[in-house]
C-alpha atoms as a PDB file:
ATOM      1  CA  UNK A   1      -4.502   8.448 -10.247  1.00  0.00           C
ATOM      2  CA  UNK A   2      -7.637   7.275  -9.661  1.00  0.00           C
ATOM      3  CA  UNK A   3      -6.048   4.566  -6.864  1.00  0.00           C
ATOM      4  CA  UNK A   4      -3.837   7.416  -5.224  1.00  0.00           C
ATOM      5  CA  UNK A   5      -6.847   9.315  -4.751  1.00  0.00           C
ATOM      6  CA  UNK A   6      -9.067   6.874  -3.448  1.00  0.00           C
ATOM      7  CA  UNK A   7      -5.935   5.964  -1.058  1.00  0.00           C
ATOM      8  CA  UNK A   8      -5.021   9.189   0.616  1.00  0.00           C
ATOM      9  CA  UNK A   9      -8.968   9.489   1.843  1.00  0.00           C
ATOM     10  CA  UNK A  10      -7.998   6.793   4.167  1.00  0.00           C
ATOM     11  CA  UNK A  11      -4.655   6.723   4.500  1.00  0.00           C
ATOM     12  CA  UNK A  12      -3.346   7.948   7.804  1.00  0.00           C
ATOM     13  CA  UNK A  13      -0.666  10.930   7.716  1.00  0.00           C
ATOM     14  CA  UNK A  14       2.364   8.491   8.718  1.00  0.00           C
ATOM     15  CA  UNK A  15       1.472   6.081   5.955  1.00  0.00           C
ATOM     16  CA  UNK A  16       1.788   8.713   3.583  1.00  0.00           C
ATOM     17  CA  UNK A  17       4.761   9.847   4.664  1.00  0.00           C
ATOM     18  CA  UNK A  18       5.933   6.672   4.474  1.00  0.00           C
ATOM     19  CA  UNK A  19       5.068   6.228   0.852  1.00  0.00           C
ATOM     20  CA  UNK A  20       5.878   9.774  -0.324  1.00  0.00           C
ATOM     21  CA  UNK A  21       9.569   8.581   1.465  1.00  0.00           C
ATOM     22  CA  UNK A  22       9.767   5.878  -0.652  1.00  0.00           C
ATOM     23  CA  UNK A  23       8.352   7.248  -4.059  1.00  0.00           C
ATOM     24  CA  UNK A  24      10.521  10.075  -3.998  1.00  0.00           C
ATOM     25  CA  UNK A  25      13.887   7.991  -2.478  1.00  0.00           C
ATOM     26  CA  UNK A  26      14.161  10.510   0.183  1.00  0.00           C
ATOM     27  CA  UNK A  27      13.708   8.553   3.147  1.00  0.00           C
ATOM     28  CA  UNK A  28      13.719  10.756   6.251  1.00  0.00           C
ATOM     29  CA  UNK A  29      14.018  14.215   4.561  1.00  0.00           C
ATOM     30  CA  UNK A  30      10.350  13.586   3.385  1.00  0.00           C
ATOM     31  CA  UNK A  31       9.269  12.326   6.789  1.00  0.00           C
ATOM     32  CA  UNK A  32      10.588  15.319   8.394  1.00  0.00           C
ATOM     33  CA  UNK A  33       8.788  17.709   5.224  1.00  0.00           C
ATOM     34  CA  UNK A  34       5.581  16.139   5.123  1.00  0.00           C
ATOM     35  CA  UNK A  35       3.498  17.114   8.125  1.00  0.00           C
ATOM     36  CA  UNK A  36      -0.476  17.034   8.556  1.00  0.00           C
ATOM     37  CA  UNK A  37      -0.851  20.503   6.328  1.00  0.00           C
ATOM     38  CA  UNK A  38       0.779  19.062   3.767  1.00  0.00           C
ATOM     39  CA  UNK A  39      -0.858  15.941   4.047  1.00  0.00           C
ATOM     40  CA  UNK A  40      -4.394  17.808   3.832  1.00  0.00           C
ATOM     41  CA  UNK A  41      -3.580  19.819   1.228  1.00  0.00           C
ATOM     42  CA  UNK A  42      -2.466  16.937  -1.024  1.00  0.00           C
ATOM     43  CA  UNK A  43      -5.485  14.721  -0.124  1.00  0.00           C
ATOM     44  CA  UNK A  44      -7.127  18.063  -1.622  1.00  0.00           C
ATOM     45  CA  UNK A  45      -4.822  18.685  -4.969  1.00  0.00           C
ATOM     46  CA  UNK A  46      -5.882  15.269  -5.619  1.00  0.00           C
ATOM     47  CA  UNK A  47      -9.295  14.980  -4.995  1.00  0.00           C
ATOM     48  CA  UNK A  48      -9.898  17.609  -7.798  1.00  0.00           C
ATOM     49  CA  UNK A  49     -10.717  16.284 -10.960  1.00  0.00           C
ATOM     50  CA  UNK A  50      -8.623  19.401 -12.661  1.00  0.00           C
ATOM     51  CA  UNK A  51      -5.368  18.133 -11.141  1.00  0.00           C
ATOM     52  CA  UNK A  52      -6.552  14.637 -12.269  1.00  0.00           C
ATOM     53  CA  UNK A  53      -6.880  15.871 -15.853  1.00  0.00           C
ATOM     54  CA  UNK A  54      -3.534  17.768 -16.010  1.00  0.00           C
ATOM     55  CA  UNK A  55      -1.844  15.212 -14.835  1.00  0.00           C
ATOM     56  CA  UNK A  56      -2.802  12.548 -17.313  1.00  0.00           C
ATOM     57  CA  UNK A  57      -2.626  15.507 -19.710  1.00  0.00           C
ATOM     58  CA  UNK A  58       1.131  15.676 -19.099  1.00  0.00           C
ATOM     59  CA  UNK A  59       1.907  11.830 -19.214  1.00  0.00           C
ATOM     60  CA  UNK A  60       0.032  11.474 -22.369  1.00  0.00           C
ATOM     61  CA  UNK A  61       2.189  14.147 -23.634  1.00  0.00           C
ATOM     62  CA  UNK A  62       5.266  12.315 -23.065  1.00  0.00           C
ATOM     63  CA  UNK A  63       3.872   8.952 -24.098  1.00  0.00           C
ATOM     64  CA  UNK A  64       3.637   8.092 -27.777  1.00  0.00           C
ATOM     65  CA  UNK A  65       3.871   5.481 -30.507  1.00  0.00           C
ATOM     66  CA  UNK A  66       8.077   4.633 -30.499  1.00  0.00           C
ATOM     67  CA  UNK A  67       8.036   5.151 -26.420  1.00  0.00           C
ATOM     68  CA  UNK A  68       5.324   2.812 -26.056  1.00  0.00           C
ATOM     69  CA  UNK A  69       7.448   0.155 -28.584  1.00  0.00           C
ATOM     70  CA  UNK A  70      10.327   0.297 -26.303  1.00  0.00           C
ATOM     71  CA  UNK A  71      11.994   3.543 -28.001  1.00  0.00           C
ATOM     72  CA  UNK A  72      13.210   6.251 -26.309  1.00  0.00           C
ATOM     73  CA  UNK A  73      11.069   9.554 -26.001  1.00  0.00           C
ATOM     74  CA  UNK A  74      12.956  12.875 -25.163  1.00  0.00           C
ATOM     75  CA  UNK A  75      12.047  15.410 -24.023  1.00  0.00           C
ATOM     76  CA  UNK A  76      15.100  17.561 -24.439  1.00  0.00           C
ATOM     77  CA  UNK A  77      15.546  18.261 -28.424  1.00  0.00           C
ATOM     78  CA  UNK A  78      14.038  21.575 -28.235  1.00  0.00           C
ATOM     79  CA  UNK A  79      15.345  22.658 -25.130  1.00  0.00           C
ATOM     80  CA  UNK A  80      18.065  24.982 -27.305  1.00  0.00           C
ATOM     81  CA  UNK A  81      15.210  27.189 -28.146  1.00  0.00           C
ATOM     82  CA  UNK A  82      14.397  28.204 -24.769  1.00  0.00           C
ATOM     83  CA  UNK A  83      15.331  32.020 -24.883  1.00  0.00           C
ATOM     84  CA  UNK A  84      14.232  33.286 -20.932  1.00  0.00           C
ATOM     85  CA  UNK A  85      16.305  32.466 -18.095  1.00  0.00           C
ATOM     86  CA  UNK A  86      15.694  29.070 -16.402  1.00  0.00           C
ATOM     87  CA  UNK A  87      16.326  27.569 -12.639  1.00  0.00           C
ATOM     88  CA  UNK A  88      16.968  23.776 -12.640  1.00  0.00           C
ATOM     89  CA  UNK A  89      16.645  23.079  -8.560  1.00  0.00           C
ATOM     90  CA  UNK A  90      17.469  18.842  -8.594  1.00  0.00           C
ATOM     91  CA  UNK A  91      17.624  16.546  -5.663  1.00  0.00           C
ATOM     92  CA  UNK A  92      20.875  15.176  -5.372  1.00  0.00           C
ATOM     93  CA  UNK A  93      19.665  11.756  -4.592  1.00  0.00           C
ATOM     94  CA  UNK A  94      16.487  12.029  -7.213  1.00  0.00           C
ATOM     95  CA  UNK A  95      15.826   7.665  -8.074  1.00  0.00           C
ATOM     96  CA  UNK A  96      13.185   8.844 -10.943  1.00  0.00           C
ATOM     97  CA  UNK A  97      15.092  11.296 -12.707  1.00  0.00           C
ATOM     98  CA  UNK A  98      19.161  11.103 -11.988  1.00  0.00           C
ATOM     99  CA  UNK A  99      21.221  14.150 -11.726  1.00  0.00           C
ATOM    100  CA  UNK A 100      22.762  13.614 -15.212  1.00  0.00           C
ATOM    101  CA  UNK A 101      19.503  14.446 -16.758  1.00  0.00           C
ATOM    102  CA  UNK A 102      19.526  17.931 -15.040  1.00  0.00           C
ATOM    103  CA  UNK A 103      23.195  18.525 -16.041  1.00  0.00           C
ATOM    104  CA  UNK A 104      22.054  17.242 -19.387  1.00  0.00           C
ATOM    105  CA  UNK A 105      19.448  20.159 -20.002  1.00  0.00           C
ATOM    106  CA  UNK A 106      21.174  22.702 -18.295  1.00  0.00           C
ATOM    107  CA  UNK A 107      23.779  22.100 -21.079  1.00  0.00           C
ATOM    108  CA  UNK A 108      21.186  22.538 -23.501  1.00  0.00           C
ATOM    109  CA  UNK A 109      19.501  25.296 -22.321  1.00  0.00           C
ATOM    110  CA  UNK A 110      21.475  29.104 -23.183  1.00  0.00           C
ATOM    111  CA  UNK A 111      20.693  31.032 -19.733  1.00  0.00           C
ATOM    112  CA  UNK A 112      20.130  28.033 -17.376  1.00  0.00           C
ATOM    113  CA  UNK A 113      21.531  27.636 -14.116  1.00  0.00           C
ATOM    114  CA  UNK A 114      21.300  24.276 -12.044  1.00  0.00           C
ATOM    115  CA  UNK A 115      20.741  23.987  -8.675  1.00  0.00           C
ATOM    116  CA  UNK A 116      21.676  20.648  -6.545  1.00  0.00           C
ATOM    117  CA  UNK A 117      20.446  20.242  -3.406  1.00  0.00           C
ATOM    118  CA  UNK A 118      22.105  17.189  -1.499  1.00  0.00           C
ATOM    119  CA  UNK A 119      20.039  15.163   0.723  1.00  0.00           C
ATOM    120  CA  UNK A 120      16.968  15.840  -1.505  1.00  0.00           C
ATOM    121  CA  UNK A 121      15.543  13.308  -3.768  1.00  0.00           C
ATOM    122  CA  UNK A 122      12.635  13.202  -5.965  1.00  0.00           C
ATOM    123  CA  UNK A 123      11.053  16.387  -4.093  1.00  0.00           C
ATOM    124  CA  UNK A 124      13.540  19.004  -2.667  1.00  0.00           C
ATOM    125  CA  UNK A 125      10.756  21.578  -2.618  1.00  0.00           C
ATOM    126  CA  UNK A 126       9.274  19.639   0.365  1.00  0.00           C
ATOM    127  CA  UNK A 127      12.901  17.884   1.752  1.00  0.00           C
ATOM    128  CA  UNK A 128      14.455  21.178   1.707  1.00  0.00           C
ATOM    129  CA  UNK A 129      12.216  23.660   1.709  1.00  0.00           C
ATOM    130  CA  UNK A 130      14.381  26.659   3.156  1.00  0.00           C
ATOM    131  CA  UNK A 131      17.007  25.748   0.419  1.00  0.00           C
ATOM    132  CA  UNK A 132      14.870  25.266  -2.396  1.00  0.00           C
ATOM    133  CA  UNK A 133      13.139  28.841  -1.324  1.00  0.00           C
ATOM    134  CA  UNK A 134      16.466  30.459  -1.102  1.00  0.00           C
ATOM    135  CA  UNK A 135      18.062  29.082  -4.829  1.00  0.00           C
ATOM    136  CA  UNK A 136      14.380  29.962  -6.132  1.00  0.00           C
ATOM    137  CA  UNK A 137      14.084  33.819  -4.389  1.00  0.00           C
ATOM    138  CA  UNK A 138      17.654  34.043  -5.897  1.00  0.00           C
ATOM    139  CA  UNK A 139      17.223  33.462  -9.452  1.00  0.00           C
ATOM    140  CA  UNK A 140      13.690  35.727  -9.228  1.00  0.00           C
ATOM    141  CA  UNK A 141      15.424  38.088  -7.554  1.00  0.00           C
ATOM    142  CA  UNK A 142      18.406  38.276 -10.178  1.00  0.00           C
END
């Protein structure tokens, strides 16, 4: 965290795009999404020390004991429980977490519907912004 936030004060906006492309296995979609706004405002999320802190809060939440001994932790036994209404949006192309783990917890979860947008990866809510908005307004709207 403490490297990514150290690196976007200097990085220049195309170098970040270029990362973000790669992190998120989007290639172009990203490059297209990403302009200098976005750029700022990330070099700004990430610069607070209260996006620092929920964002180790939510690894450590996922890490423990078994995970850390090669085990595997999941996340979805208790998604059966869920008793509201819930929008999976997925990137098609998502290298971090594959489509089969959406389809997984949408099977899980009562009153879910999934959402695939093709041509996203990692991030379709800044690949595909008009389509993510649109699936999103949708659901809210329903």
């Amino acid at each position: 965290m403490r490297l990514t936030r150290g690196a976007l004060r200097w990085a220049s906006p195309t170098l970040v795009r270029r990362v973000a492309a790669r992190y998120s296995g989007a290639g172009d979609g990203v490059l297209r999404a990403i302009d200098d706004a976005y750029v700022e405002d990330l070099r700004e999320l990430y610069a607070t020390e209260a996006f620092h802190n929920a964002y180790l809060s939510t690894v450590r939440g996922l890490i423990h004991p078994r995970a850390l001994a090669g085990g595997h932790h999941d996340v979805t036994k208790r998604l059966n429980e869920l008793q509201i209404p819930v929008q999976l949006i997925w990137g098609a192309n998502d290298p971090l977490f594959p489509l089969a783990h959406a389809s997984r917890a949408s099977a899980l979860i009562k009153h879910s519907r999934l959402s695939v947008i093709e041509g996203a990866g990692h991030t379709p809510q800044a690949e595909k912004p008009e389509e993510f908005n649109r699936i999103l307004h949708r659901f809210l709207a329903a």
